[in-house]
Protein backbone atom coordinates (compact mmCIF):
# COMPACT_ATOMS: atom_id res chain seq x y z
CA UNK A 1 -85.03 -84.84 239.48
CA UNK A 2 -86.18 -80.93 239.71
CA UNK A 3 -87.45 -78.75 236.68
CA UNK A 4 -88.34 -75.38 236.50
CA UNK A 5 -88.99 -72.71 234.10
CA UNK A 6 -91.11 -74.87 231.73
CA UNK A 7 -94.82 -73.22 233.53
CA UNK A 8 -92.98 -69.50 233.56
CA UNK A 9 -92.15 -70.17 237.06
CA UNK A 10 -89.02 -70.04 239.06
CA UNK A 11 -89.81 -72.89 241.28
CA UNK A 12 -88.71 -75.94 240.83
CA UNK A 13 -90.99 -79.02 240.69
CA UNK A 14 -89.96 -82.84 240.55
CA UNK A 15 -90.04 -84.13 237.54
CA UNK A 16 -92.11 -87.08 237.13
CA UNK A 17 -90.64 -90.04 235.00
CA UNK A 18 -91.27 -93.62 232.99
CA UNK A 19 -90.93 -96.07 235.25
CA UNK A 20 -87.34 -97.52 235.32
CA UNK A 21 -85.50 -94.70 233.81
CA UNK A 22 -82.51 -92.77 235.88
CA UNK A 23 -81.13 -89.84 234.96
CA UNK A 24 -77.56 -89.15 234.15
CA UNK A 25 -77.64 -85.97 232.51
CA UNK A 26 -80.04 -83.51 231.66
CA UNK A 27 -79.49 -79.57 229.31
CA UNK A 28 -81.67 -77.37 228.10
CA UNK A 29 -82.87 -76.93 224.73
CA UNK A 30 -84.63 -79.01 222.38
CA UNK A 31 -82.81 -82.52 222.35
CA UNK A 32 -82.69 -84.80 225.19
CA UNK A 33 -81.20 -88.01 225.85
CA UNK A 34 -82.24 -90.29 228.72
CA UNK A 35 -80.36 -93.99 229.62
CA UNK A 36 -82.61 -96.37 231.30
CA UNK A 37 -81.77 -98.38 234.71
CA UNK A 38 -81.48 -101.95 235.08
CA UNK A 39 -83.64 -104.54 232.33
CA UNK A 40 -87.16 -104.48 233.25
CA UNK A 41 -88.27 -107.43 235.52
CA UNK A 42 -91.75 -107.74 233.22
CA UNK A 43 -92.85 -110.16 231.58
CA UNK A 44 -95.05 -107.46 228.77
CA UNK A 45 -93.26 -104.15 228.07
CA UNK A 46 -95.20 -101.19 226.28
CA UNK A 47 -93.70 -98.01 224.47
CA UNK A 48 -95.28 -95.19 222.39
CA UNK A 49 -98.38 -93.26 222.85
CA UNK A 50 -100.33 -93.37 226.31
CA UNK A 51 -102.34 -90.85 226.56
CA UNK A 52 -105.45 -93.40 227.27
CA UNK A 53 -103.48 -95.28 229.34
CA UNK A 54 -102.44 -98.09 227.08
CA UNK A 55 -98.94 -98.59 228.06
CA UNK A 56 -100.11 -100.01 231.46
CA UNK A 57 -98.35 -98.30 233.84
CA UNK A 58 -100.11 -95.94 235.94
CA UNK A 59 -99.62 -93.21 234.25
CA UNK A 60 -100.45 -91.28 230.96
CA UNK A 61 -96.88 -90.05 229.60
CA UNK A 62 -95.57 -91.09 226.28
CA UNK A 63 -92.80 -93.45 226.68
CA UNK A 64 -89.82 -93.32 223.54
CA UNK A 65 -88.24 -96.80 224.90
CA UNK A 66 -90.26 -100.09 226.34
CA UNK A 67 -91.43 -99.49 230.14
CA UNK A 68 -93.02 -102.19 232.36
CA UNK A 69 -97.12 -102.91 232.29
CA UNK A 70 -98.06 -102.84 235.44
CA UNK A 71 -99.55 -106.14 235.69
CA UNK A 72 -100.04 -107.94 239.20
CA UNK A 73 -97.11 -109.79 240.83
CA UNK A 74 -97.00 -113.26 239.86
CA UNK A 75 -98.27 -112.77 236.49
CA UNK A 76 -97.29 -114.99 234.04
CA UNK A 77 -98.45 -114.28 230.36
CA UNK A 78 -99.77 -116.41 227.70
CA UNK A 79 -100.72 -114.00 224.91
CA UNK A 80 -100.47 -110.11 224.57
CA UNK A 81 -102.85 -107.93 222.04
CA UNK A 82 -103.20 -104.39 221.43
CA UNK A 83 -105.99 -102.29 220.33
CA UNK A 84 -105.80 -99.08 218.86
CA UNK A 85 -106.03 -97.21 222.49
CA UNK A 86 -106.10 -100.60 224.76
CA UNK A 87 -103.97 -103.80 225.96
CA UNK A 88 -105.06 -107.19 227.06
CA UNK A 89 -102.97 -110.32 228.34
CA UNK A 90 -104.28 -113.80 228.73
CA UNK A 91 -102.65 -115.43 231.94
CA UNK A 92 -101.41 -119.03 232.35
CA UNK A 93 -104.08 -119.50 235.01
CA UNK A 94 -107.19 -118.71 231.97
CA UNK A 95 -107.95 -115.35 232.92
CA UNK A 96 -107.49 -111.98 230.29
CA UNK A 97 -106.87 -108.81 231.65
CA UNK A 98 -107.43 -104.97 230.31
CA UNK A 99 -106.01 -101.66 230.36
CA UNK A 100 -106.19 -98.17 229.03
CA UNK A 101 -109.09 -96.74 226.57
CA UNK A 102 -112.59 -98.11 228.02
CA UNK A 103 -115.26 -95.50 226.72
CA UNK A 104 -117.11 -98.55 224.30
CA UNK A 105 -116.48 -101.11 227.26
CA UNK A 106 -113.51 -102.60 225.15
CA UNK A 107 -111.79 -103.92 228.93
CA UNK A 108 -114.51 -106.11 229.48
CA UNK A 109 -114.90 -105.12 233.29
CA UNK A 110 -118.59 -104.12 233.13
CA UNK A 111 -117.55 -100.29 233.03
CA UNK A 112 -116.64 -97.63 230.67
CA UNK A 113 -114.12 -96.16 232.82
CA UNK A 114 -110.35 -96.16 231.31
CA UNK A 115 -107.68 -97.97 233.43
CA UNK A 116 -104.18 -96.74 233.66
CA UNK A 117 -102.90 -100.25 234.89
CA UNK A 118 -104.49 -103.92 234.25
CA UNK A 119 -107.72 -105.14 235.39
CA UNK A 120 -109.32 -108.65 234.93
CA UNK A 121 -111.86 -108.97 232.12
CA UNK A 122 -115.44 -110.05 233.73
CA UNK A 123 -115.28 -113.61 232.23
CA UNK A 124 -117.82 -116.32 232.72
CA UNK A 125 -117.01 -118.47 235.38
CA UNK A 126 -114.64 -121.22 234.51
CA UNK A 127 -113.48 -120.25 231.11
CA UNK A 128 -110.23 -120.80 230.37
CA UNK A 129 -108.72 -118.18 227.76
CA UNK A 130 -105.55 -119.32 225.78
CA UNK A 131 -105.45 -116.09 223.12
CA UNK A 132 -106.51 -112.83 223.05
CA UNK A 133 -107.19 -109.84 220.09
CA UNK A 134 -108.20 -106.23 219.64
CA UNK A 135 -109.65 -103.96 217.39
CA UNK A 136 -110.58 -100.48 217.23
CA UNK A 137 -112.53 -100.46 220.60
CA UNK A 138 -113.42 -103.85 220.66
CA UNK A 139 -111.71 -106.90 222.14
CA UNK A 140 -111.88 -110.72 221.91
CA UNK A 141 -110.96 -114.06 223.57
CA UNK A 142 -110.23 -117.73 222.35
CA UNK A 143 -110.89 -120.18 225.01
CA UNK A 144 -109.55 -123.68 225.13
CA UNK A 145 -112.89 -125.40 224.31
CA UNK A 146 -113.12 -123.49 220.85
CA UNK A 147 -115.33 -121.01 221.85
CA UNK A 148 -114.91 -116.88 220.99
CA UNK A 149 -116.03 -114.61 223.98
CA UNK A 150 -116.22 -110.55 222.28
CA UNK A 151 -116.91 -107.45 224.09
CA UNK A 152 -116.71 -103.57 223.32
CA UNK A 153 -118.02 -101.71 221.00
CA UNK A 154 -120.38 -103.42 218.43
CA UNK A 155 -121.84 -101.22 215.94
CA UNK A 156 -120.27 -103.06 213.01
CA UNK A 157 -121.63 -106.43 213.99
CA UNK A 158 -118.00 -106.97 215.28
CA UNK A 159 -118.34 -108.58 218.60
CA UNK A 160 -120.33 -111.09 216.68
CA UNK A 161 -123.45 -111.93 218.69
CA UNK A 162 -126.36 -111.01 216.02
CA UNK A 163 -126.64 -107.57 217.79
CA UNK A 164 -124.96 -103.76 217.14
CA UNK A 165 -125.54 -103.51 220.80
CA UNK A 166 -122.27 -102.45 222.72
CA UNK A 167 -121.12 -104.74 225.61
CA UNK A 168 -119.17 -103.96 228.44
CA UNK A 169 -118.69 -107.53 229.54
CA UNK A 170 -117.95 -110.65 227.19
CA UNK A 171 -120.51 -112.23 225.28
CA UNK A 172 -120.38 -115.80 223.51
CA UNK A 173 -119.84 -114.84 219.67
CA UNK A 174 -122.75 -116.56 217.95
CA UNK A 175 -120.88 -119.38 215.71
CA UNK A 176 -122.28 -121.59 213.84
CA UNK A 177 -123.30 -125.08 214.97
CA UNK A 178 -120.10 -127.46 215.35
CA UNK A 179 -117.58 -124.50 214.63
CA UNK A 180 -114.68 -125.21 217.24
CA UNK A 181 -111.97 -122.21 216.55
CA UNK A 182 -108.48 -122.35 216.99
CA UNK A 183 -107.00 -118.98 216.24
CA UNK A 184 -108.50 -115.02 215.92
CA UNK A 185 -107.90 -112.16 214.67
CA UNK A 186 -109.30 -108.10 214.64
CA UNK A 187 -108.26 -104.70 213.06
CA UNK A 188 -110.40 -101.93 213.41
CA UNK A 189 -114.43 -103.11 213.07
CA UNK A 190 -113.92 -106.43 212.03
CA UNK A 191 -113.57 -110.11 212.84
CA UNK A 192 -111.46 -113.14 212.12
CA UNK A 193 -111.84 -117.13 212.99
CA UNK A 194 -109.82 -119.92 211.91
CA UNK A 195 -111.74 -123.76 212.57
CA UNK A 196 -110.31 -126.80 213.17
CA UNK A 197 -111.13 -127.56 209.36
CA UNK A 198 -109.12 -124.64 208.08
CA UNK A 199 -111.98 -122.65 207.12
CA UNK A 200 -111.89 -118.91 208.23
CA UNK A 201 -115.19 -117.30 209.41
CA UNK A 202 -115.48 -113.07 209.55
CA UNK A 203 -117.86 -110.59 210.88
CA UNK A 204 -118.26 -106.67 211.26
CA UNK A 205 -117.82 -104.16 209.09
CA UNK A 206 -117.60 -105.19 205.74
CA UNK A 207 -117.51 -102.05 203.91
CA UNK A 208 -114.51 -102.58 201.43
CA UNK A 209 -115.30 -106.48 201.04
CA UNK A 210 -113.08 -107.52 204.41
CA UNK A 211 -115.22 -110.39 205.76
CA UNK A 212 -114.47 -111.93 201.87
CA UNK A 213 -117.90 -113.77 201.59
CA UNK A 214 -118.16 -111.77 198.15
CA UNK A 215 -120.37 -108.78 199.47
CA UNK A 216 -120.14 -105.60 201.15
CA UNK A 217 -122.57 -106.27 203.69
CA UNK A 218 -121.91 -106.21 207.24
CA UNK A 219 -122.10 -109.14 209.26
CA UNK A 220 -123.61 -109.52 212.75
CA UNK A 221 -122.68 -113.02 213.19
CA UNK A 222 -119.96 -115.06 211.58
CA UNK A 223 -120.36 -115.92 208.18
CA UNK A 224 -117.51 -118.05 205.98
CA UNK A 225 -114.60 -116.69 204.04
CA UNK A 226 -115.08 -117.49 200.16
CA UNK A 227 -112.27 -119.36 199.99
CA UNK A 228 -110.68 -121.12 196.91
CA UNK A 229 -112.57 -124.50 196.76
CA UNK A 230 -109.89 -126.92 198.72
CA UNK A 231 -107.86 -124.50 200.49
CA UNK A 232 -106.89 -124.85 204.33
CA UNK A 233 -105.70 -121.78 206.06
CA UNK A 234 -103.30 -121.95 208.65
CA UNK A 235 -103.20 -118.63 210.21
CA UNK A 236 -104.69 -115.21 209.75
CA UNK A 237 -104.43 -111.62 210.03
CA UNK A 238 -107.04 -108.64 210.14
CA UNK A 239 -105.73 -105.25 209.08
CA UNK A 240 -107.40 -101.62 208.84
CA UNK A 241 -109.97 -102.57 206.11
CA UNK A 242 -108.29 -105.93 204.71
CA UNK A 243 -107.51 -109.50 205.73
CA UNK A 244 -104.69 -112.06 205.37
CA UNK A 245 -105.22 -116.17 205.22
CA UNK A 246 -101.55 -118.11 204.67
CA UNK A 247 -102.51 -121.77 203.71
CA UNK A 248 -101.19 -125.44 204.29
CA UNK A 249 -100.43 -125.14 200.52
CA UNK A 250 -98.46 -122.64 200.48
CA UNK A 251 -99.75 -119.58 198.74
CA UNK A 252 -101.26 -116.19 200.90
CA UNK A 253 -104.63 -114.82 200.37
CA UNK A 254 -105.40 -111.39 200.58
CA UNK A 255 -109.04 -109.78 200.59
CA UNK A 256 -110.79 -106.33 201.02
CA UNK A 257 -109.24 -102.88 200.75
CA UNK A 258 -107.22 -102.60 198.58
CA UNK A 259 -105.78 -99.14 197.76
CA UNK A 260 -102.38 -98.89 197.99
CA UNK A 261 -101.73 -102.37 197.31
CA UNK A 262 -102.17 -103.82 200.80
CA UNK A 263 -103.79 -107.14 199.11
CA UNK A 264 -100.37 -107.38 197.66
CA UNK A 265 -101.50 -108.97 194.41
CA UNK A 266 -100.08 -106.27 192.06
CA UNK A 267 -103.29 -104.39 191.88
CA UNK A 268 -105.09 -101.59 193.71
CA UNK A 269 -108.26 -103.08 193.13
CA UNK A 270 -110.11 -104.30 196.12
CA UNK A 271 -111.54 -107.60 196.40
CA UNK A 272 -114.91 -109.22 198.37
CA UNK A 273 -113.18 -112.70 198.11
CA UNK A 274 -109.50 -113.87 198.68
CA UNK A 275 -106.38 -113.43 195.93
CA UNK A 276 -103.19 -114.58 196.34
CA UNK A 277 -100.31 -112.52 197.00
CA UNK A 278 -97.63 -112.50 194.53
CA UNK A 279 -95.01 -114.15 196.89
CA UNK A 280 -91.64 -114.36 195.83
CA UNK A 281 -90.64 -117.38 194.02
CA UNK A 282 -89.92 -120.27 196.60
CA UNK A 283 -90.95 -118.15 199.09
CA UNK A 284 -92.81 -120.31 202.44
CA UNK A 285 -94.75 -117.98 204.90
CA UNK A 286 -94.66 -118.93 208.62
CA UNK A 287 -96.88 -115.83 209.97
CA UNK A 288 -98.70 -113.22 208.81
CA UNK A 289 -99.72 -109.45 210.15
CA UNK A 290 -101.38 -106.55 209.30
CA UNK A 291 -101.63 -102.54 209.97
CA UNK A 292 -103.99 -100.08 209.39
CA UNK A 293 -103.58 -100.00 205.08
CA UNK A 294 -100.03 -102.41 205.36
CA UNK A 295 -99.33 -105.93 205.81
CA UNK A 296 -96.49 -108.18 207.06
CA UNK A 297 -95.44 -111.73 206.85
CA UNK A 298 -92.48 -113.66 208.34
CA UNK A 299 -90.57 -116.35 205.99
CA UNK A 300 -89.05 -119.56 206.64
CA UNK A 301 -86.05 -118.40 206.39
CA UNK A 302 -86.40 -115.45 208.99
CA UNK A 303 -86.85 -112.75 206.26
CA UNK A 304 -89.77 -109.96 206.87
CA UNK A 305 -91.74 -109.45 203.71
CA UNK A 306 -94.15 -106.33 203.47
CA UNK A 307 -96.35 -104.64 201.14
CA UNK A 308 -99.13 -101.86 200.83
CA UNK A 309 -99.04 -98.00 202.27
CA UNK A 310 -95.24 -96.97 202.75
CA UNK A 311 -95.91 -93.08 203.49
CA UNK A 312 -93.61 -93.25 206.86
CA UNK A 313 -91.52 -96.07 205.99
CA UNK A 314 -93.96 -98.56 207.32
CA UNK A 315 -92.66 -100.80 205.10
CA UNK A 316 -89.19 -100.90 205.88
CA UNK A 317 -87.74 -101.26 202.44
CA UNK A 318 -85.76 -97.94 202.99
CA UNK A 319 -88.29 -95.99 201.15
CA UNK A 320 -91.83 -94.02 201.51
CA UNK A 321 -92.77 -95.72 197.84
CA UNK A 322 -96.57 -97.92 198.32
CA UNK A 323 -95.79 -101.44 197.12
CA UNK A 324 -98.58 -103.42 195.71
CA UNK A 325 -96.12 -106.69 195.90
CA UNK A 326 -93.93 -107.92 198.70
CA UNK A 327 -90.60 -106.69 199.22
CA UNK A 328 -87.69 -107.42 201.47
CA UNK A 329 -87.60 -105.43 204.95
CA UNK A 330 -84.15 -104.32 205.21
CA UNK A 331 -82.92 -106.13 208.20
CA UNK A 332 -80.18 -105.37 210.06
CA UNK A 333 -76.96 -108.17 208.79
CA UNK A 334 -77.73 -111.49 210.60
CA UNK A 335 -81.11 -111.09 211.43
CA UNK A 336 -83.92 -114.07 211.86
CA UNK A 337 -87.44 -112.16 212.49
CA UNK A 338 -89.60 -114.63 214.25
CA UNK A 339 -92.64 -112.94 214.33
CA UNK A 340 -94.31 -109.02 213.12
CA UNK A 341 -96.48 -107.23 213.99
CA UNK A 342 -98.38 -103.48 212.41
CA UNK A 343 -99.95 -100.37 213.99
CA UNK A 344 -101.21 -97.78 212.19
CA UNK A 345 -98.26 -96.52 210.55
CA UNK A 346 -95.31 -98.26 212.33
CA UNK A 347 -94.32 -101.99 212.39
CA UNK A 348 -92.84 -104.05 214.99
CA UNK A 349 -90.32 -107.60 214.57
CA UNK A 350 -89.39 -109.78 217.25
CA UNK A 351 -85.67 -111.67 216.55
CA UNK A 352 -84.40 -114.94 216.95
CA UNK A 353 -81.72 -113.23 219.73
CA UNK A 354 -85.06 -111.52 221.79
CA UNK A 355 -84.21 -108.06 220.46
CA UNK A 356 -86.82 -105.80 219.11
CA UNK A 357 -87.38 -104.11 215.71
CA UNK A 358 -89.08 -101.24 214.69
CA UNK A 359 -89.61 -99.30 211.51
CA UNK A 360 -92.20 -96.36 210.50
CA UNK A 361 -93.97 -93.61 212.26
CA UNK A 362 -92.32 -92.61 215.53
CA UNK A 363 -93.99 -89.14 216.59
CA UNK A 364 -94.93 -91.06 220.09
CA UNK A 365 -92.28 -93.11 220.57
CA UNK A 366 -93.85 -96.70 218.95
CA UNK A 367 -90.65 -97.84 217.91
CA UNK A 368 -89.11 -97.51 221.19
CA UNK A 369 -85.89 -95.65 220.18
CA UNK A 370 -85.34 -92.35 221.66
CA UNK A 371 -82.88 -91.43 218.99
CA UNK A 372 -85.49 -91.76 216.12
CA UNK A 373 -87.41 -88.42 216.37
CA UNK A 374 -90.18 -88.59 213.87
CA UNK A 375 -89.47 -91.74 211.90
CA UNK A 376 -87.73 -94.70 210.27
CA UNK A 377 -87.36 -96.15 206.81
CA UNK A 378 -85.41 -98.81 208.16
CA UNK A 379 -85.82 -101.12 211.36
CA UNK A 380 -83.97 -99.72 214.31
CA UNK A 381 -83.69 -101.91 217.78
CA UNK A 382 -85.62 -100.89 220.81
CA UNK A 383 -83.21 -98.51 223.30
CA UNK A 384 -83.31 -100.48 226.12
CA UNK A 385 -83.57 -104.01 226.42
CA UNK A 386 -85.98 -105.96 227.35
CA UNK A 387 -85.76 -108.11 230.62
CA UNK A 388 -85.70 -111.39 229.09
CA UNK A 389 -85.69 -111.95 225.09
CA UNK A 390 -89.24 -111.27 223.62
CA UNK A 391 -91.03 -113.85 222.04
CA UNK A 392 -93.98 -111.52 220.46
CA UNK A 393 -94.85 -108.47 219.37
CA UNK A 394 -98.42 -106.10 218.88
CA UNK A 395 -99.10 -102.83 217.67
CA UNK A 396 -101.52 -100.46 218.45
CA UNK A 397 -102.30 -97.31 216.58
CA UNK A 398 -99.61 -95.28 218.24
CA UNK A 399 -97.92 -97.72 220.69
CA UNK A 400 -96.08 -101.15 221.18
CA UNK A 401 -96.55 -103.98 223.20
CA UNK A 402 -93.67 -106.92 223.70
CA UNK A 403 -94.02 -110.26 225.40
């Protein structure tokens, strides 16, 4: 496709655009509309902001619908994460790769140099990775022995190895003696663990009481969650300045910042050790996430459930009121979320049917609908479908990945 006239010059210049979009029709003016080719053959799509790169593919435009990551033939991927500027994958073959933002070493490669497509993580030899998670500028891997690799920035504590000393390449997060972990978690400048025992372990910042050990000190190395005495969590979830638990037993915990209700325990009073959530009655929680000052959780019954800053719509409740209890997302008719994700403003649903869901801030194109211009009170599907029905979602600050 040609343009001119948008430099003051006569000349036309070929356009360049996302990959896998064709042109029908173009005007001039304001509004656009664009229809995208065939389904992307990718098994990770990213939309939104990419002005560091962290959609993945090779170049830095903003993309308003899901485009291909531009990871290396063959691929196949295990687990996706985004950080607020940066992507990783694990692969099925143990290995993580990074793209985008790099300036703290948060793509593990042993450089500071930004990537606009995927590059493999420098990771000891024979580790096997099975999960992956981001924060801020830091990033972090779960291999399948039970072992937390970290690398990035560090001045927080957050990579966890005693130190505030940055690391461009992964280092072993210093756990304690006989800790084997299962699942993790980061927002931001701070740290999650879940054991095999079903206690959670935090480190990093710990400013607004996030690491819940009942202080505001920061943590170099893991230290355990104050949990109530018999309770086994089951998952967990970092957000901006907070964190989430959901237990065998039932109930959700809730701990650090907490003001505009992002604890979700009817207060705006933040907390050094957990509190439940004030779930609805009967209400069973199968996964939990978390945004910048917002957090998410998935039912067993489908239903989204949300709570804490609503200024865009983040929320999805049709409104921009702050809820310091859960309320209903409203869902399209018919819909079963399977699993949620939160950026910094926006939040992201993945459906029993593979369709994506997005609600909130949309001034780069992070919910992936082109006819949303600034944002959504309500969830509103991706524009173009993904190649084969997503299974997960993540959220960056400004930008979406989908697995």
């Amino acid at each position: 496709m040609l343009v001119w006239g948008t430099d003051d010059s006569s000349t036309p210049t070929v356009a360049t655009l996302p990959v896998g979009v064709s042109v029908t029709a173009v005007a001039v003016g304001a509004s656009f509309r664009v229809t995208l080719g065939s389904r992307l053959p990718a098994p990770v799509a990213g939309w939104g902001r990419n002005g560091s790169f962290e959609l993945g593919n090779g170049s830095s435009l903003d993309y308003r619908a899901p485009g291909r990551v531009a990871l290396p033939a063959g691929t196949t991927v295990g687990d996706v994460a985004a950080g607020y500027h940066h992507g990783l994958v694990a692969t099925s073959t143990g290995g993580v790769l990074g793209w985008g933002a790099n300036g703290n070493g948060q793509l593990g490669d042993g450089t500071t140099t930004s990537r606009g497509i995927p590059v493999p993580v420098s990771l000891p030899a024979g580790t096997v990775v099975t999960a992956v998670a981001a924060g801020l500028a830091h990033s972090l891997a779960l291999t399948d022995t039970g072992q937390v690799y970290a690398w990035g920035r560090n001045g927080a504590g957050q990579l966890g190895d005693g130190t505030t000393v940055s690391r461009t390449s992964p280092v072993p997060v210093s756990l304690p003696t006989g800790v084997t972990i299962t699942a993790i978690a980061a927002y931001n400048v701070h740290s999650l663990g879940l054991t095999t025992t079903g206690q959670v372990y935090a480190w990093g910042n710990n400013t607004y009481g996030q690491l819940g050990d009942g202080t505001t000190i920061s943590r170099t190395t893991p230290v355990p969650v104050s949990l109530p005495a018999g309770t086994t969590a089951t998952g967990l979830a970092a957000g901006g300045f907070h964190s989430l638990a959901r237990t065998a037993a039932g109930p959700v915990l809730a701990w650090g910042y907490n003001s505009v209700g992002q604890l979700g325990d009817g207060s705006t009073t933040s907390r050094s050790t957990p509190v439940p959530v004030s779930l609805p009655g009967g209400t069973t929680v199968t996964s939990l996430a978390a945004g910048l000052l917002h957090s998410l959780a998935v039912t067993s019954a489908g239903q989204a459930l949300a709570w804490g800053s609503n200024s865009v719509g983040q929320l999805g409740d049709g409104t921009i009121t702050n809820r310091s209890t859960p309320v209903s997302v409203s869902l399209p008719a018919g819909t079963t979320v399977t699993a949620v994700a939160g950026g910094s403003v926006h939040s992201l649903a993945a459906t029993s049917t593979g369709l994506v869901l997005g609600w909130g801030r949309n001034n780069y194109g992070q919910l992936g609908n082109i006819d949303i211009p600034v944002s959504s009170q309500v969830p509103v599907p991706t524009t173009q479908p993904l190649a084969t029905p997503a299974v997960d979602v993540t959220a960056g600050e400004h930008h979406s990945l989908a697995r």
